[in-house]
Protein backbone atom coordinates (compact mmCIF):
# COMPACT_ATOMS: atom_id res chain seq x y z
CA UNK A 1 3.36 -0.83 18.69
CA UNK A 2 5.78 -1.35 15.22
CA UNK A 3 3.54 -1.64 12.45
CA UNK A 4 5.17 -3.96 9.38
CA UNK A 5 5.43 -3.26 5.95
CA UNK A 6 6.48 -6.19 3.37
CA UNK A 7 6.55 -5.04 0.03
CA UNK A 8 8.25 -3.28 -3.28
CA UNK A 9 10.41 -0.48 -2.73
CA UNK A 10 12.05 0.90 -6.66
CA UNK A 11 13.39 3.69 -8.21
CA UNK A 12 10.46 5.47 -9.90
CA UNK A 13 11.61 6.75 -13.34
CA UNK A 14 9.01 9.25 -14.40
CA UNK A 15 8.27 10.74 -17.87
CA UNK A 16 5.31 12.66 -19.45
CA UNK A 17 3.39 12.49 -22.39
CA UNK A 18 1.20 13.89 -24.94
CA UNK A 19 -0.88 10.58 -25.59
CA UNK A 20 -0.82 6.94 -24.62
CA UNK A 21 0.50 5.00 -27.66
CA UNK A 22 -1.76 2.70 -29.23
CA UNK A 23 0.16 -1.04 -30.22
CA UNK A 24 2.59 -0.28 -33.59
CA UNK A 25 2.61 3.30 -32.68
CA UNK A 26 5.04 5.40 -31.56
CA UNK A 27 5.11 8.55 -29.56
CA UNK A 28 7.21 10.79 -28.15
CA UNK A 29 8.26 11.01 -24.04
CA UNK A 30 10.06 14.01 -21.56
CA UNK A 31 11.91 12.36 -18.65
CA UNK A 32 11.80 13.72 -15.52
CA UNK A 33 13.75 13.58 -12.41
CA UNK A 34 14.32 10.09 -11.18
CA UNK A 35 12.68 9.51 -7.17
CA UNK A 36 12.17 6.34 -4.76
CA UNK A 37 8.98 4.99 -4.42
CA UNK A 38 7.55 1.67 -4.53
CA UNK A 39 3.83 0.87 -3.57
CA UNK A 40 4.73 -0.39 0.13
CA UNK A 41 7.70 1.91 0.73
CA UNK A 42 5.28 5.08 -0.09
CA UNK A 43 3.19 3.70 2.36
CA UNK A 44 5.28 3.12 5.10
CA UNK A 45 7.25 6.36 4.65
CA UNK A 46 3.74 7.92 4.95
CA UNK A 47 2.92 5.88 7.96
CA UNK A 48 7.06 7.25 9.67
CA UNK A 49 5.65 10.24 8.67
CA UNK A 50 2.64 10.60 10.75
CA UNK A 51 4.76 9.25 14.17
CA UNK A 52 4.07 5.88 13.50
CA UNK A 53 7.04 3.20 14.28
CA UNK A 54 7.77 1.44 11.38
CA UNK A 55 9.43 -1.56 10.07
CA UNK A 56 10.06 -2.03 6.02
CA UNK A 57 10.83 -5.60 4.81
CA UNK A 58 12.01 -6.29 1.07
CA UNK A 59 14.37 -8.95 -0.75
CA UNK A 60 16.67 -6.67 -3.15
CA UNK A 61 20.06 -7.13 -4.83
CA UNK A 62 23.06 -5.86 -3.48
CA UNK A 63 23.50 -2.92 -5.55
CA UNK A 64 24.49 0.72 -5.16
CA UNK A 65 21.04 1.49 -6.28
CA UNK A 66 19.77 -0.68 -3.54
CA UNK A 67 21.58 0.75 -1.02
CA UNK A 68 20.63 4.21 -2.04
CA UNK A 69 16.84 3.06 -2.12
CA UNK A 70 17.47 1.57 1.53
CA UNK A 71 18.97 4.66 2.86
CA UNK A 72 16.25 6.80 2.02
CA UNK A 73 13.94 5.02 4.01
CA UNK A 74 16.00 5.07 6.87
CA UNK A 75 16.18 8.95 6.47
CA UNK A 76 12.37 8.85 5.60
CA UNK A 77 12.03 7.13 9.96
CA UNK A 78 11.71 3.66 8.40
CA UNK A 79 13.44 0.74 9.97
CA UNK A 80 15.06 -1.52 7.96
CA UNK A 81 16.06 -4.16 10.49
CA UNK A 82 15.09 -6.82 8.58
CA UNK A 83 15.93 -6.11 5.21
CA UNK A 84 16.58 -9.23 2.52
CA UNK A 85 19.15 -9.44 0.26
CA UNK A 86 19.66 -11.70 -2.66
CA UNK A 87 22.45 -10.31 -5.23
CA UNK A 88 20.94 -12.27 -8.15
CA UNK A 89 18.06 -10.28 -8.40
CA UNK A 90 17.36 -7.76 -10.68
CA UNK A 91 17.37 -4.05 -9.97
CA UNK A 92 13.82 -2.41 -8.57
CA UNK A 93 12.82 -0.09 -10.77
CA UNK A 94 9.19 1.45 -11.84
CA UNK A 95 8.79 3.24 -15.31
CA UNK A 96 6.35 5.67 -14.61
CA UNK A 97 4.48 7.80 -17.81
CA UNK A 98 2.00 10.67 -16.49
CA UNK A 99 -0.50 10.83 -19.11
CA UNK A 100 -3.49 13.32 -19.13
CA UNK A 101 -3.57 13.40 -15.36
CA UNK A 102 -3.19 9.95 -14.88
CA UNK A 103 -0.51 7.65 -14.69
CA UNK A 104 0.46 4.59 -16.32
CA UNK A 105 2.92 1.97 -14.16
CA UNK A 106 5.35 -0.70 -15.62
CA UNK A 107 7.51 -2.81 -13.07
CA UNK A 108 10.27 -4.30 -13.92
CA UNK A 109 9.93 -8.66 -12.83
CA UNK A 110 11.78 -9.11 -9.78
CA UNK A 111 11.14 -13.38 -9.49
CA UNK A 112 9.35 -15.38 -7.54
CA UNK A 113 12.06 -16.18 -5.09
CA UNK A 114 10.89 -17.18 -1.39
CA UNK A 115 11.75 -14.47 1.22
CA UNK A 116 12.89 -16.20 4.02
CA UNK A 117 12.59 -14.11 7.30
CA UNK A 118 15.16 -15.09 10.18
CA UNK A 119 14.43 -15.67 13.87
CA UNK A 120 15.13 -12.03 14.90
CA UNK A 121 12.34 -11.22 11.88
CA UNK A 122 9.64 -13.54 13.00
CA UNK A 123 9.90 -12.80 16.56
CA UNK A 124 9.34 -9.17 16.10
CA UNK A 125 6.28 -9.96 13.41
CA UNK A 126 5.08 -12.22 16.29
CA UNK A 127 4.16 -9.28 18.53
CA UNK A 128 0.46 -7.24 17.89
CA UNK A 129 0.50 -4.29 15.77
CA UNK A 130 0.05 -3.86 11.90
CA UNK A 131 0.94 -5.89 8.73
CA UNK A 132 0.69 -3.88 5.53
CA UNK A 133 0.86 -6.07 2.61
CA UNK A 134 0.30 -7.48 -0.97
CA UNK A 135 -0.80 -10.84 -2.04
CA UNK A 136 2.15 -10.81 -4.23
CA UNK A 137 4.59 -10.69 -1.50
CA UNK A 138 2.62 -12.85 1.28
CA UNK A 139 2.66 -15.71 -1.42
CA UNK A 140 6.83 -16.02 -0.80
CA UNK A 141 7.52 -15.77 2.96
CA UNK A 142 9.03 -18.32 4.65
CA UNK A 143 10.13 -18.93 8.29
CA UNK A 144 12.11 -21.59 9.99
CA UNK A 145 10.14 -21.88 13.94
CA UNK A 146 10.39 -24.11 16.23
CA UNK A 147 7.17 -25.97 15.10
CA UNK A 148 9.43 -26.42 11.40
CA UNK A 149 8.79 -24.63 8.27
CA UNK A 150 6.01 -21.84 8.56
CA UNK A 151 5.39 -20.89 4.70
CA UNK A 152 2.52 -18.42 3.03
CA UNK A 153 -0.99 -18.51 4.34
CA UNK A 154 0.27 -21.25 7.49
CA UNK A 155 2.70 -18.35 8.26
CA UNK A 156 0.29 -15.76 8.36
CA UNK A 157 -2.22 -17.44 10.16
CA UNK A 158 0.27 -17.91 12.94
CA UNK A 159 1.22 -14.38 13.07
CA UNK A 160 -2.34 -13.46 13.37
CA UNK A 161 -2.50 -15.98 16.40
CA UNK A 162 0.30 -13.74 17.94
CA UNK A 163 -1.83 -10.42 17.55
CA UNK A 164 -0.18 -9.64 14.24
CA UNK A 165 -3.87 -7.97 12.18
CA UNK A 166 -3.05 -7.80 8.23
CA UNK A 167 -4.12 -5.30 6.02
CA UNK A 168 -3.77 -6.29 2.19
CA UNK A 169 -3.22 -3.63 -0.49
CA UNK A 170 -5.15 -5.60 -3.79
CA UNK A 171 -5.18 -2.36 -5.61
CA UNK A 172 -6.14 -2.89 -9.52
CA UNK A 173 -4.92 -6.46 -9.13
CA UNK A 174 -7.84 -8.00 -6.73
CA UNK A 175 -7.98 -11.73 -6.02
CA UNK A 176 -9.09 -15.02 -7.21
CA UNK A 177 -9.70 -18.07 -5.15
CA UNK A 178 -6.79 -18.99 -4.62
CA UNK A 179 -5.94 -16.32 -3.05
CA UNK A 180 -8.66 -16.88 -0.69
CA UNK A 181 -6.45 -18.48 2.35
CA UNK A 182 -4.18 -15.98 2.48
CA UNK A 183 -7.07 -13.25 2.98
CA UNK A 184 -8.92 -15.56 5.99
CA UNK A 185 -9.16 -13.52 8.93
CA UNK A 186 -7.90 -9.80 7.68
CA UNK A 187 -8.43 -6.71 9.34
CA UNK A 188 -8.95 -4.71 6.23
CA UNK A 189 -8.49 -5.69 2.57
CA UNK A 190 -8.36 -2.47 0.17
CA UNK A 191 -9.37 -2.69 -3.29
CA UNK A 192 -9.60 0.07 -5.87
CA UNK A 193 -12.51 0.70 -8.30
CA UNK A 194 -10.81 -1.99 -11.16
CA UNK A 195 -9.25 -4.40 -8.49
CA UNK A 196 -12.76 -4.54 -6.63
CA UNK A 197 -14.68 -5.56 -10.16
CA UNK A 198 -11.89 -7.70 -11.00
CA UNK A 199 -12.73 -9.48 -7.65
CA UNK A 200 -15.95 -9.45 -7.54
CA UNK A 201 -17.52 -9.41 -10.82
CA UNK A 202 -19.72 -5.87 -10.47
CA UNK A 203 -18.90 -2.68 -8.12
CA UNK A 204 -21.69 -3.90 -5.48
CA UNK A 205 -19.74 -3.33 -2.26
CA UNK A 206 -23.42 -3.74 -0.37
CA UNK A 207 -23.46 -7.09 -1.13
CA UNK A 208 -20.06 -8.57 -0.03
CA UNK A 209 -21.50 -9.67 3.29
CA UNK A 210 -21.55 -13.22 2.66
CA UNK A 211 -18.02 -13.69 1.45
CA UNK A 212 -16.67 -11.49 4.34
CA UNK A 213 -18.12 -13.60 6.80
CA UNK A 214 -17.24 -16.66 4.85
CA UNK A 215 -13.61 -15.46 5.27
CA UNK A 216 -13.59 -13.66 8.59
CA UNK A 217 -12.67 -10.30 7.09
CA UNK A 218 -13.35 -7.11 9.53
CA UNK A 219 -13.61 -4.57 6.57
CA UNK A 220 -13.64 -4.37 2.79
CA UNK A 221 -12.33 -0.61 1.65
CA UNK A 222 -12.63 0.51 -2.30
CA UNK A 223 -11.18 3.66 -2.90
CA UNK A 224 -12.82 5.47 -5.13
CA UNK A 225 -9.89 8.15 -6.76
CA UNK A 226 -11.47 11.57 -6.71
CA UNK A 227 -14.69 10.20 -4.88
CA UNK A 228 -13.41 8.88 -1.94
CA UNK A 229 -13.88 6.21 -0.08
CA UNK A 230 -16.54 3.40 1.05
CA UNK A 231 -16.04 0.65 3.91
CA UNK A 232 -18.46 -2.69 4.63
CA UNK A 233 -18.13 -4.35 7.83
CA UNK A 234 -20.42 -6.71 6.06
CA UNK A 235 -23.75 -5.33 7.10
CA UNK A 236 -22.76 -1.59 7.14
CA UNK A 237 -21.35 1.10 4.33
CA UNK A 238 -19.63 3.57 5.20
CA UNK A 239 -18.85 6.60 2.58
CA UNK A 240 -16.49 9.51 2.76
CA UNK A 241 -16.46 11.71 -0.47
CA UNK A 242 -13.40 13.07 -1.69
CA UNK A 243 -11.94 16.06 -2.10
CA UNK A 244 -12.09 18.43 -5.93
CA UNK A 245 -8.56 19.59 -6.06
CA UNK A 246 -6.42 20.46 -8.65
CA UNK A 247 -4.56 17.32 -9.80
CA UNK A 248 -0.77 17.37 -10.88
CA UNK A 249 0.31 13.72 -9.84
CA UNK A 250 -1.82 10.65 -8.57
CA UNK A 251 1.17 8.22 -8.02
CA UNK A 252 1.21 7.51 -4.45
CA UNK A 253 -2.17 8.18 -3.78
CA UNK A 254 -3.60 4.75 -3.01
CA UNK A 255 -0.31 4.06 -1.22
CA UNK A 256 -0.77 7.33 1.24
CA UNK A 257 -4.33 6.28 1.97
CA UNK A 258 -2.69 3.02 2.96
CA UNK A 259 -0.02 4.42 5.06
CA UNK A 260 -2.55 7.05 6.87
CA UNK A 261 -5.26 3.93 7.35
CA UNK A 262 -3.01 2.03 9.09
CA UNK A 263 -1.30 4.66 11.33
CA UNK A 264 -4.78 5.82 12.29
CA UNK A 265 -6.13 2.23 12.78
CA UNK A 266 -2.72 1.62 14.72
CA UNK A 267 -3.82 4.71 16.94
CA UNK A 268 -7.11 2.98 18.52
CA UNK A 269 -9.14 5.47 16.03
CA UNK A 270 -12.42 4.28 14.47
CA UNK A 271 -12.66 2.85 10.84
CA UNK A 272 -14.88 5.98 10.34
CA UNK A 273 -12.34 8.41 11.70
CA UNK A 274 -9.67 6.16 9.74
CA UNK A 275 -11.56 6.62 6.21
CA UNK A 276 -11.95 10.70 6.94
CA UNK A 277 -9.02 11.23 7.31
CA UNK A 278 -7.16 8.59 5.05
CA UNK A 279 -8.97 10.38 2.04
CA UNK A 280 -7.70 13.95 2.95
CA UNK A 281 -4.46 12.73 3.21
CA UNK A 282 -4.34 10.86 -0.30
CA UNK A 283 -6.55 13.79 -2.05
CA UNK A 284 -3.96 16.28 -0.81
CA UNK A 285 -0.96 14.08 -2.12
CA UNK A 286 -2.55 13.90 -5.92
CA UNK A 287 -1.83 18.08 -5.60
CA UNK A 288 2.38 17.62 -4.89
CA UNK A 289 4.81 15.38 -7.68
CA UNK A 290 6.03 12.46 -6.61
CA UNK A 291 5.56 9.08 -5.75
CA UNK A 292 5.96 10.17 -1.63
CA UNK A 293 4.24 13.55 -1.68
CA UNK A 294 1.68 11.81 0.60
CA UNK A 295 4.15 12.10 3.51
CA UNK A 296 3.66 15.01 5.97
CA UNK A 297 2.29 14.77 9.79
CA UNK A 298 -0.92 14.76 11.20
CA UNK A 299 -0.94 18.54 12.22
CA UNK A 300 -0.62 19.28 8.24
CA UNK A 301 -3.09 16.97 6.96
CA UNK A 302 -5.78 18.40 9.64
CA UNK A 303 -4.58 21.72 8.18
CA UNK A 304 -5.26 20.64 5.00
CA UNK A 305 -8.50 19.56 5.46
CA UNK A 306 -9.73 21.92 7.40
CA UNK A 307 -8.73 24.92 4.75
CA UNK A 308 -10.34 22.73 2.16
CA UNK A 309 -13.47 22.29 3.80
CA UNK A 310 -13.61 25.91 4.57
CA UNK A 311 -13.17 26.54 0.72
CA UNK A 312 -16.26 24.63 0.42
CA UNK A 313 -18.35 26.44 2.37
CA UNK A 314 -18.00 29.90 0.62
């Protein structure tokens, strides 16, 4: 079973600072080495990782950066099969500042440009498995089918009719009602701590029921950084705590929860065993730089957590 990802894949520039600048301020910056990352491409390089098979789907210029970007997925196990290119586009890149453990993200504006996927594309997306994703990309894919046109929220809702089950990355962004279509019938929808509030209007994942049902969503997950995790099925929470480790580098983290939830999910686990081990895998990431220091396989992350839990006990 080929899980999907459709998403950003960039060159993460990263530099370090003293201080955040406030606005008519200046400050000064150390540049570090340059690495690939890209919130969907850490994911699925996380998911390759693990054993999972894994597609990558993008719409990038033609460049020599974009070829390098595309060749290190392939030697990170990622297909790239179905890979769109459009040379007007701008170059993918991330400006990443690391500032007093945290990290502050600008993207460069790639366009709102549709993403047309061919017949060779849609066939394989038309088979069951996995469909990691963001609202931002969902909003631009297009398909010619036999039907016509399949476009946006029609074209996922047929992909779900073929087995396809979606799981949306909202991270700090969250979603408004018109986003509302697009999230009918998900398998999971993931929120952080500001995307959920931005969503929602409070940090009350208890009472979600109603609008999950409303919407036919299986689970709602907020990560919770250092804390963890929770999950509502709409009637029941589940909570895994996180993990107090030593943090050098949180870029990635959300995305290597993302990648681990869906390989596990993709495995016939439970969401419970999902979340458990989803958390270990993005609290041990925050302790290696980089935007892919979530990838390893399962035999490490079970390492992992089982020295860390042993560390707790004494």
């Amino acid at each position: 079973m080929t899980s999907f990802f459709i998403g950003d894949v960039a060159l993460d520039e990263y530099y370090t600072a003293d201080r955040w600048p406030g606005r008519a301020d200046k400050g000064m910056i150390k540049e570090l080495a340059a690495e690939a990352g890209g919130s969907i491409a850490n994911a699925a390089v996380v998911h390759a990782g693990l054993g999972g098979e894994t597609q990558f789907i993008s719409l990038l210029n033609d460049s020599p950066l974009s070829q390098r970007l595309i060749g290190d997925l392939k030697e990170s196990g990622v297909g790239v099969d179905h890979m769109l290119i459009d040379p007007a586009i701008p170059e993918s890149r991330n400006f990443i500042f690391l500032v007093d453990g945290e990290h502050v993200v600008l993207t460069v504006e790639m366009g709102e440009q549709p993403m047309w996927l061919d017949a060779t594309a849609l066939a394989a997306l038309r088979q069951p498995g996995f469909l990691y994703t963001t609202l931002y990309r969902v909003r631009r894919l297009h398909a010619r089918a036999d039907q016509g046109i399949l476009k946006q929220a029609d074209l996922l809702a047929d992909l779900r009719q073929h087995g396809r089950r979606v799981i949306f990355d909202l991270d700090v962004g969250g979603c408004v009602p018109e986003d509302l279509p697009y999230l009918v019938g998900a398998a999971v929808v993931i929120f952080n701590q500001v995307g959920f509030r931005a969503a929602f209007g409070h940090d009350e994942i208890t009472i979600i029921g109603d609008w999950m049902q409303a919407h036919e969503i299986d689970w709602v997950i907020r990560t919770l950084a250092g804390d963890g995790a929770e999950a509502s099925n709409g009637d029941t929470v589940l909570r895994v705590p996180g993990f107090p480790v030593d943090v050098v580098d949180v870029t990635g983290a959300g995305d290597t929860f993302g990648g681990a939830l869906t390989w596990c999910l993709s495995q016939g686990q439970t969401i419970e065993e999902a979340l458990d081990f989803s958390v270990a895998a993005a609290s041990r990431s925050v302790t290696i730089h980089g935007p892919r220091a979530g990838k390893a396989n399962s035999d490490e992350i079970h390492r992992w957590l089982k020295e860390e839990r042993q560390t707790r006990m004494r």
